[in-house]
Protein backbone atom coordinates (compact mmCIF):
# COMPACT_ATOMS: atom_id res chain seq x y z
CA UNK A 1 -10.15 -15.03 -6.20
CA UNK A 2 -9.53 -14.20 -9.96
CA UNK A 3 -6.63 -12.60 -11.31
CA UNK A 4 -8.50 -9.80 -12.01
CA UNK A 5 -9.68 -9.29 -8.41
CA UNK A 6 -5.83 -9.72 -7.17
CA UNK A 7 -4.85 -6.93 -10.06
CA UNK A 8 -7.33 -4.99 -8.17
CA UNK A 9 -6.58 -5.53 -4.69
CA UNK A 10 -2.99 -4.58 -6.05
CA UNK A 11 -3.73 -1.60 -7.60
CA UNK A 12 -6.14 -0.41 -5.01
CA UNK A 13 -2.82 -1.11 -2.68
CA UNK A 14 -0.16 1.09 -4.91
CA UNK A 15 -3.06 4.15 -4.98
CA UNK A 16 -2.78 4.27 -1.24
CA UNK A 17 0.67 4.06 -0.99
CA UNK A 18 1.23 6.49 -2.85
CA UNK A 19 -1.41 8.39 -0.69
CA UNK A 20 0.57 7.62 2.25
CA UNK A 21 3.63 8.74 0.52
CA UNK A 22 1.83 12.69 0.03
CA UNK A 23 0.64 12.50 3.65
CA UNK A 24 4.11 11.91 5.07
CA UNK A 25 5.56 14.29 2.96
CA UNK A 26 2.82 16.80 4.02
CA UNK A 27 2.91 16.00 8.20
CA UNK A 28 6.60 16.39 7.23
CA UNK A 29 6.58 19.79 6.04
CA UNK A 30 3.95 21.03 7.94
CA UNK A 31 5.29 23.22 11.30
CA UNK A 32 2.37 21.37 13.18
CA UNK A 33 0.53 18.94 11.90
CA UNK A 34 -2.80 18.09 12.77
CA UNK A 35 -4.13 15.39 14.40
CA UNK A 36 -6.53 14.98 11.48
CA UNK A 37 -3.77 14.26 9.19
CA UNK A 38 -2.58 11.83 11.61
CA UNK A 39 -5.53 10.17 11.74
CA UNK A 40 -5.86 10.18 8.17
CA UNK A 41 -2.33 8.58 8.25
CA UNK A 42 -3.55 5.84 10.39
CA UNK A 43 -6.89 5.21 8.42
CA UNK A 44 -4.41 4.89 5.26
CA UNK A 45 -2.00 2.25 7.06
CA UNK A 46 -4.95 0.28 7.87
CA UNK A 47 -6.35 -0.10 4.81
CA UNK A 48 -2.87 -0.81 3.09
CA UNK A 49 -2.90 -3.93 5.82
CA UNK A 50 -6.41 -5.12 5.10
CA UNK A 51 -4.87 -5.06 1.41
CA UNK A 52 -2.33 -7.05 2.49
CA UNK A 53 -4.40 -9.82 4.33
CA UNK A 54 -6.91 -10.03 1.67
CA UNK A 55 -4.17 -10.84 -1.11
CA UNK A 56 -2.40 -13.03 1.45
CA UNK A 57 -5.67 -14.72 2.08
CA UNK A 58 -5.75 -15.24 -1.92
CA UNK A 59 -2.25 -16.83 -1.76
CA UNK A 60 -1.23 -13.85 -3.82
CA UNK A 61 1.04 -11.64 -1.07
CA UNK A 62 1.97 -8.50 -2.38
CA UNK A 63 5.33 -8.62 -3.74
CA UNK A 64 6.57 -4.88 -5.10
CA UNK A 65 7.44 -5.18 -9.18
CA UNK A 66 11.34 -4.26 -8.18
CA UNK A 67 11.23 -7.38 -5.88
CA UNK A 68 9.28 -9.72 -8.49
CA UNK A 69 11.86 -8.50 -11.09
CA UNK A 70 14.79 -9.19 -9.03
CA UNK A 71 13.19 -13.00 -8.63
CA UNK A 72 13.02 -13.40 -11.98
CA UNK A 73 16.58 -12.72 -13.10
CA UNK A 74 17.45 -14.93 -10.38
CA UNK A 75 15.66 -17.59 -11.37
């Protein structure tokens, strides 16, 4: 896999956390929440594993930039 193909996987990845984030926030708020959003939830939490594999597959796991930067002042 190319770098540019893990730089995709990755940013595909941080778009649907941050998806996940707004749905959350949304079943959080809502009085009931609907099982659609629920299942959207789920749909989104899939995919963000299937993200995960793939770039694990690559030998590239995902590894969030705070994380990375703490590694690198370590090092």
């Amino acid at each position: 896999m190319t770098s540019e193909e893990i730089k995709e996987l990755n940013a595909a990845r941080e778009s649907l956390v941050k998806r996940r984030r707004e749905m959350a926030r949304q079943i959080a708020e809502a009085p009931l929440p609907s099982v659609e959003m629920a299942e959207e939830l789920s749909k989104i939490l899939t995919a963000i594993e299937a993200l995960d594999r793939a770039l694990n597959e690559a030998g590239h796991p995902y590894m969030s930039q705070s994380v990375a930067d703490g590694m690198q002042a370590d090092a």
